[in-house]
C-alpha atoms as a PDB file:
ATOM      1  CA  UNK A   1    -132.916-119.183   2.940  1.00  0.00           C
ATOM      2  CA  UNK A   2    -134.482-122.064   1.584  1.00  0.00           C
ATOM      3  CA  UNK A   3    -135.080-125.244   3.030  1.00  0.00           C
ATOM      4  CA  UNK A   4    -133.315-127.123   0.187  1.00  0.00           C
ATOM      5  CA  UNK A   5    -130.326-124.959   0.779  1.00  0.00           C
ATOM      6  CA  UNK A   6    -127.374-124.549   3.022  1.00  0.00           C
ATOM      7  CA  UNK A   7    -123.839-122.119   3.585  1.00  0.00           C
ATOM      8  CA  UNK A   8    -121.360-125.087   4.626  1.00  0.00           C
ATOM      9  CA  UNK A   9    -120.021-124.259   8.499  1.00  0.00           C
ATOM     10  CA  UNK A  10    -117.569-121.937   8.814  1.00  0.00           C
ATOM     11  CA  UNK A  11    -118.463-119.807   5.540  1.00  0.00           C
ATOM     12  CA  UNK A  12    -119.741-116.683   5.188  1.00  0.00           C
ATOM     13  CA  UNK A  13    -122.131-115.912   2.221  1.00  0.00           C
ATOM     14  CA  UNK A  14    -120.542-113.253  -0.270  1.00  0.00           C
ATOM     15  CA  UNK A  15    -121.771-109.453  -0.693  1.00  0.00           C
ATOM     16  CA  UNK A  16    -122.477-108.546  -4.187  1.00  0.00           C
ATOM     17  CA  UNK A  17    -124.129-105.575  -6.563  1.00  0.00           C
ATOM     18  CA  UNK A  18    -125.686-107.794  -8.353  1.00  0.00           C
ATOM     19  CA  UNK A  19    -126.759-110.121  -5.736  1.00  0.00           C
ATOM     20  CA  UNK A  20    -128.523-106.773  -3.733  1.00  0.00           C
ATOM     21  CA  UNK A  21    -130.156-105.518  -7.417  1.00  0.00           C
ATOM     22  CA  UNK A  22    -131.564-109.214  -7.873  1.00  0.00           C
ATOM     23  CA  UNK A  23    -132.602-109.239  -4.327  1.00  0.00           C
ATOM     24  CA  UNK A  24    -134.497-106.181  -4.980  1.00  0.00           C
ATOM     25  CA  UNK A  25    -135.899-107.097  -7.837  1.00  0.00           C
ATOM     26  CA  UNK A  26    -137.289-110.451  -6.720  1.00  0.00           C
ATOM     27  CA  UNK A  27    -138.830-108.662  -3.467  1.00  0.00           C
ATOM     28  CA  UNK A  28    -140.533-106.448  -5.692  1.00  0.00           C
ATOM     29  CA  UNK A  29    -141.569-109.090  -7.802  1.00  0.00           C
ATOM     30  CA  UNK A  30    -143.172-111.358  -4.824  1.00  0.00           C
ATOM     31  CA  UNK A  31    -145.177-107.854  -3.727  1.00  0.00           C
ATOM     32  CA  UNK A  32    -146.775-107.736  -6.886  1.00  0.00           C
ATOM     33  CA  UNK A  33    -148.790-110.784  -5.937  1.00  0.00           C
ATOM     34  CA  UNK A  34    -150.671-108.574  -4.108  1.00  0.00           C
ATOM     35  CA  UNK A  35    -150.801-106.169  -6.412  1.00  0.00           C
ATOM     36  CA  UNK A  36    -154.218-105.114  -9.208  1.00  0.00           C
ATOM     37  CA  UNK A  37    -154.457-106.301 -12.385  1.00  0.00           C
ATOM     38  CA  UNK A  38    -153.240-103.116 -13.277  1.00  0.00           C
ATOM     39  CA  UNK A  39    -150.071-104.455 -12.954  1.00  0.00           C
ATOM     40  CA  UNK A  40    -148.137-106.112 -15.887  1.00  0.00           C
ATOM     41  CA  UNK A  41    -146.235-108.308 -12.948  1.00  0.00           C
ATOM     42  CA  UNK A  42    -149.617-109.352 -11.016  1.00  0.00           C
ATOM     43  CA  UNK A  43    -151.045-110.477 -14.314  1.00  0.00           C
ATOM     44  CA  UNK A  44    -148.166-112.620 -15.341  1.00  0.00           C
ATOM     45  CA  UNK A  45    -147.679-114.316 -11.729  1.00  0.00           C
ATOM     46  CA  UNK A  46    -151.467-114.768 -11.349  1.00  0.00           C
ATOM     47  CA  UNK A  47    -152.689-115.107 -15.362  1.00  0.00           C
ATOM     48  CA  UNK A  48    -151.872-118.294 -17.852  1.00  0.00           C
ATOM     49  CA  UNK A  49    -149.278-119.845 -17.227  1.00  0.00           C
ATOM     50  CA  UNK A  50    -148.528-119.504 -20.740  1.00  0.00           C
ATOM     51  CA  UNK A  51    -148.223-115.931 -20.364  1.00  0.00           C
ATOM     52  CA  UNK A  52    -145.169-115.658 -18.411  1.00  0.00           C
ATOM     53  CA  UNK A  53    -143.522-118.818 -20.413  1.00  0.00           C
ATOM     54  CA  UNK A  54    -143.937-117.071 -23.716  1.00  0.00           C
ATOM     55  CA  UNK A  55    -142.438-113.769 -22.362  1.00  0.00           C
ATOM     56  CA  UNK A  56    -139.569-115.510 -21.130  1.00  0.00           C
ATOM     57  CA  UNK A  57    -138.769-117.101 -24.619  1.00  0.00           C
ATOM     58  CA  UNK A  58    -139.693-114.384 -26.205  1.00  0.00           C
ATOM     59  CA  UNK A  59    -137.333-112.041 -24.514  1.00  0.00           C
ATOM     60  CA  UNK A  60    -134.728-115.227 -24.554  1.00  0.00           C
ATOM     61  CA  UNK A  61    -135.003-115.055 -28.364  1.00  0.00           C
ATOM     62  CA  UNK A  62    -134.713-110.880 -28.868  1.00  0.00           C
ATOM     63  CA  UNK A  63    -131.776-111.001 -26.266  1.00  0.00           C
ATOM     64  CA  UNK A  64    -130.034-113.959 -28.873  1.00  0.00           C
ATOM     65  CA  UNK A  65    -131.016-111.794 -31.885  1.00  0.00           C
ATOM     66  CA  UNK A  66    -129.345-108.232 -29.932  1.00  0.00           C
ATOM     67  CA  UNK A  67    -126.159-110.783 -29.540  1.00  0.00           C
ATOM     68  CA  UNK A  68    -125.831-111.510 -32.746  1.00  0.00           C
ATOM     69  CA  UNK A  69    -125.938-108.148 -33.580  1.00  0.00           C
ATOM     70  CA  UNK A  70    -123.234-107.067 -32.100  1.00  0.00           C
ATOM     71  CA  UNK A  71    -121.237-109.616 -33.616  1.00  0.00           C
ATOM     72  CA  UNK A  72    -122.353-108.602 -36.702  1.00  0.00           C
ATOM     73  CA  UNK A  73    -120.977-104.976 -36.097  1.00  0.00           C
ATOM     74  CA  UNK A  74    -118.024-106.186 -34.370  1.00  0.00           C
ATOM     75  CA  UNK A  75    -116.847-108.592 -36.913  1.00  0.00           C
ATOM     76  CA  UNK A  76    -117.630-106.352 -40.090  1.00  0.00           C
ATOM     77  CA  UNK A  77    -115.980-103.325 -38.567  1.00  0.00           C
ATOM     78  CA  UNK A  78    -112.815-105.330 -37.688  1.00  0.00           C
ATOM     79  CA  UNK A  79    -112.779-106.826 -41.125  1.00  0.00           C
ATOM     80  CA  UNK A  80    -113.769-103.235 -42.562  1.00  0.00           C
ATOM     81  CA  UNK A  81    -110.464-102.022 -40.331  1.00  0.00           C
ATOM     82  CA  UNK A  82    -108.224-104.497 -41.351  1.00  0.00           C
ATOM     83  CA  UNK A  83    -109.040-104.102 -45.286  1.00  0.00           C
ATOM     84  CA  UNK A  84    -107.981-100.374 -44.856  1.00  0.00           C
ATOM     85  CA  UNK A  85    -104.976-101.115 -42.659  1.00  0.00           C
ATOM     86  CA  UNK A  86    -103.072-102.761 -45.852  1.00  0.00           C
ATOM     87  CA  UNK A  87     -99.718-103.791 -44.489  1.00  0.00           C
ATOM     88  CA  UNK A  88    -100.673-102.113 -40.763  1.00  0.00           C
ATOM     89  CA  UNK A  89     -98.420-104.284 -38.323  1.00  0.00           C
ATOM     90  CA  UNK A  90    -102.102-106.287 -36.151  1.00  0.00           C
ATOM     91  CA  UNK A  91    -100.928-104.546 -32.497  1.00  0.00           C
ATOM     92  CA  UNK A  92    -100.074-100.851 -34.864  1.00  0.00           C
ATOM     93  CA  UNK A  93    -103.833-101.149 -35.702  1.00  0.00           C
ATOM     94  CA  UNK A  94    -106.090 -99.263 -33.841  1.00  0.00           C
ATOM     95  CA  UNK A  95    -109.707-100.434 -34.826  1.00  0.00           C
ATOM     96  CA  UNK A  96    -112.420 -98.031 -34.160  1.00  0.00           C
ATOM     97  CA  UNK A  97    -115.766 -99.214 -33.627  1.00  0.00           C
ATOM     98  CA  UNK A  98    -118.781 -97.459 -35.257  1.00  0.00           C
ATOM     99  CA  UNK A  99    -121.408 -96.057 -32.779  1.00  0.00           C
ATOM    100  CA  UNK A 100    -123.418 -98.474 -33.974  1.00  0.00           C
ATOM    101  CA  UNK A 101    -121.615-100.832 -31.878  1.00  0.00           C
ATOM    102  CA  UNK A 102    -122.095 -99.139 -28.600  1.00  0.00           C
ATOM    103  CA  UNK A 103    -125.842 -98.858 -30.001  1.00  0.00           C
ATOM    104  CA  UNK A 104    -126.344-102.877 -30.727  1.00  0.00           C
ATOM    105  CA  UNK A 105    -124.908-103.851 -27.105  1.00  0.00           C
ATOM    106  CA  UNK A 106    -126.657-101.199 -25.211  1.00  0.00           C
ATOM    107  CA  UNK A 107    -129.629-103.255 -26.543  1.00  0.00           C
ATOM    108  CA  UNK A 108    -128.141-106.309 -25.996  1.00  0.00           C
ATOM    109  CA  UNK A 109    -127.590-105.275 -22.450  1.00  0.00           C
ATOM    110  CA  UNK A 110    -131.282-103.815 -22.444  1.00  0.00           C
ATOM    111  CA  UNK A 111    -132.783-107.402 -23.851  1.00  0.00           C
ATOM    112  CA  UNK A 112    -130.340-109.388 -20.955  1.00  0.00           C
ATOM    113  CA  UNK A 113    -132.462-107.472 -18.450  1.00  0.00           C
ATOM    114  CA  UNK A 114    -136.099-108.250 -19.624  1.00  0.00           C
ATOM    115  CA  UNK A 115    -135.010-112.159 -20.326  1.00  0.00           C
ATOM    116  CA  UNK A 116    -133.469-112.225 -16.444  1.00  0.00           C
ATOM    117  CA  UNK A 117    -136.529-109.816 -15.376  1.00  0.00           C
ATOM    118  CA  UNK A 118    -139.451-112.242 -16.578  1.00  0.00           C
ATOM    119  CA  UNK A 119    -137.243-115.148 -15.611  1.00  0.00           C
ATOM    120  CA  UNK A 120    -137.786-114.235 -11.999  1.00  0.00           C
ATOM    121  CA  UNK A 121    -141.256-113.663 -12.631  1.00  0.00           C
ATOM    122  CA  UNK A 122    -141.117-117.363 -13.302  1.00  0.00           C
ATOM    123  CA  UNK A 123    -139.510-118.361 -10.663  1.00  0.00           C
ATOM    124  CA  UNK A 124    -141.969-116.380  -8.333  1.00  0.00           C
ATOM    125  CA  UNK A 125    -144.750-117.731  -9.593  1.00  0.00           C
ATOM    126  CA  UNK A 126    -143.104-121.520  -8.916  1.00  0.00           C
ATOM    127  CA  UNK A 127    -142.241-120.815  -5.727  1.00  0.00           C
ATOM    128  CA  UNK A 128    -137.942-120.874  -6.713  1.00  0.00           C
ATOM    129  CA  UNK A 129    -136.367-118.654  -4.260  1.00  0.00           C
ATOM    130  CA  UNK A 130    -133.138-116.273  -5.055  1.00  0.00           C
ATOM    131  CA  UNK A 131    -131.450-118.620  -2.820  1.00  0.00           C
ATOM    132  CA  UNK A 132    -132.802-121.960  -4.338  1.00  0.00           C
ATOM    133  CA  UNK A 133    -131.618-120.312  -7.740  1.00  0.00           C
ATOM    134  CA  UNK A 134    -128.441-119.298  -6.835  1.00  0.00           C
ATOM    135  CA  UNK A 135    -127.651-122.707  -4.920  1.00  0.00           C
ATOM    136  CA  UNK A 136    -128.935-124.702  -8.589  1.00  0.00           C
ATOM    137  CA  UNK A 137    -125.927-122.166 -10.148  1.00  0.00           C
ATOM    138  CA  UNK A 138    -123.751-122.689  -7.606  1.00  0.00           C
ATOM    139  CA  UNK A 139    -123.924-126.363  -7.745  1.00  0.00           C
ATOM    140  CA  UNK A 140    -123.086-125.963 -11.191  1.00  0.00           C
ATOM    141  CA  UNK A 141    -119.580-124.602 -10.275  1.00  0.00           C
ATOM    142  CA  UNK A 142    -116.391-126.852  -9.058  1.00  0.00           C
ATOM    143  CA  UNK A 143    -115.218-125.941  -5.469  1.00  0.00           C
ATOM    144  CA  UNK A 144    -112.263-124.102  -6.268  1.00  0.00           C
ATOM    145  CA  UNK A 145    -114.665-122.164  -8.505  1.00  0.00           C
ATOM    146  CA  UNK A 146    -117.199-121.175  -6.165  1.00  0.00           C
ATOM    147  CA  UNK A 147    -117.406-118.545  -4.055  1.00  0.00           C
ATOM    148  CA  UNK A 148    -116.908-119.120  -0.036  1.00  0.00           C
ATOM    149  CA  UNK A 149    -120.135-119.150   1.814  1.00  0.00           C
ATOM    150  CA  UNK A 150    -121.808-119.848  -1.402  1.00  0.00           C
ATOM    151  CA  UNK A 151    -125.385-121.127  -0.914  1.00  0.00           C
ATOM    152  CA  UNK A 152    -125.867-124.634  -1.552  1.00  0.00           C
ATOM    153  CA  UNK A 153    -128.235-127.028  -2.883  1.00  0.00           C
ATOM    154  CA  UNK A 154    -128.971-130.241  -0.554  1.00  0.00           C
ATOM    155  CA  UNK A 155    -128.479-133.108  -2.332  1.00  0.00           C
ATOM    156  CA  UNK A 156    -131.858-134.991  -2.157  1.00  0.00           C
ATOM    157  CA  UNK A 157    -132.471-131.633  -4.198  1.00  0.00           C
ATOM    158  CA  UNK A 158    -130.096-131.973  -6.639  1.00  0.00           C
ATOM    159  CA  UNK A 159    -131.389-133.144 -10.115  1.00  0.00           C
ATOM    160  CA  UNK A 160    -129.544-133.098 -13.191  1.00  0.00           C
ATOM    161  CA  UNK A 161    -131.525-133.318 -16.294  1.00  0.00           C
ATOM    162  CA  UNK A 162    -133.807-135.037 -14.713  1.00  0.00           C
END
């Protein structure tokens, strides 16, 4: 844990898939520091700056493009659905999504992963812990909303928009 973070007394920090498949991620990210420049990772936590700040908005940008379309399929199959149904009762109306669909947020899903990938790269290459990330989110949350045991940041460490 980080030294800007805490789990208040009495808590216990929450298990989660995604928290052990981010936690796996980022350790493989920090090894790659040690890694050659054969590796795409080594070059972006060691390279420009720039490098690793363009990828992330970059990816940011193709995962808001994949979003959009699967809006695009959603909403013009449902409208494409409801033009055929005619005088179909809305809850008799059994819409049928085009594989397409399925298609446009498998990418969506795909894009989500390099944005949140590269992200961490970032955060490696700063020096932002999982923890230190999680406690910023956290933070973000009201206390009924949070988990228990949820890390914390300390608040000489909080900064909003600042």
């Amino acid at each position: 844990m980080s030294r800007k973070t805490y789990i208040p007394a009495g808590e216990e920090a929450p298990a989660s898939q995604i928290g052990s498949t981010l936690e796996a991620l980022a350790s493989t990210i920090a090894a790659r520091w040690d890694a050659g420049e054969e590796s795409y990772t080594h070059r972006l936590l060691t390279g420009s700056p720039d490098a690793v700040l363009k990828k992330v908005m970059e990816e940011a940008g193709e995962a808001a493009l994949a979003a959009k379309d699967v809006e695009s399929w959603a909403t013009s199959s449902l409208a494409a659905a409801l033009a055929a149904a005619g005088d179909v009762e809305a809850d008799e109306l059994a819409v049928e999504l085009p594989p397409e669909y399925d298609a446009a947020v498998d990418h969506l899903r795909y894009e989500a992963a390099d944005v949140v990938y590269h992200l961490l790269v970032a955060l490696e290459r700063y020096g932002i812990g999982l923890d230190e990330f999680a406690a910023e989110l956290n933070d973000r949350m009201t206390e009924a909303e949070r988990p228990e045991g949820a890390v914390r940041l300390h608040e000489d460490h909080v900064k909003r928009g600042k």
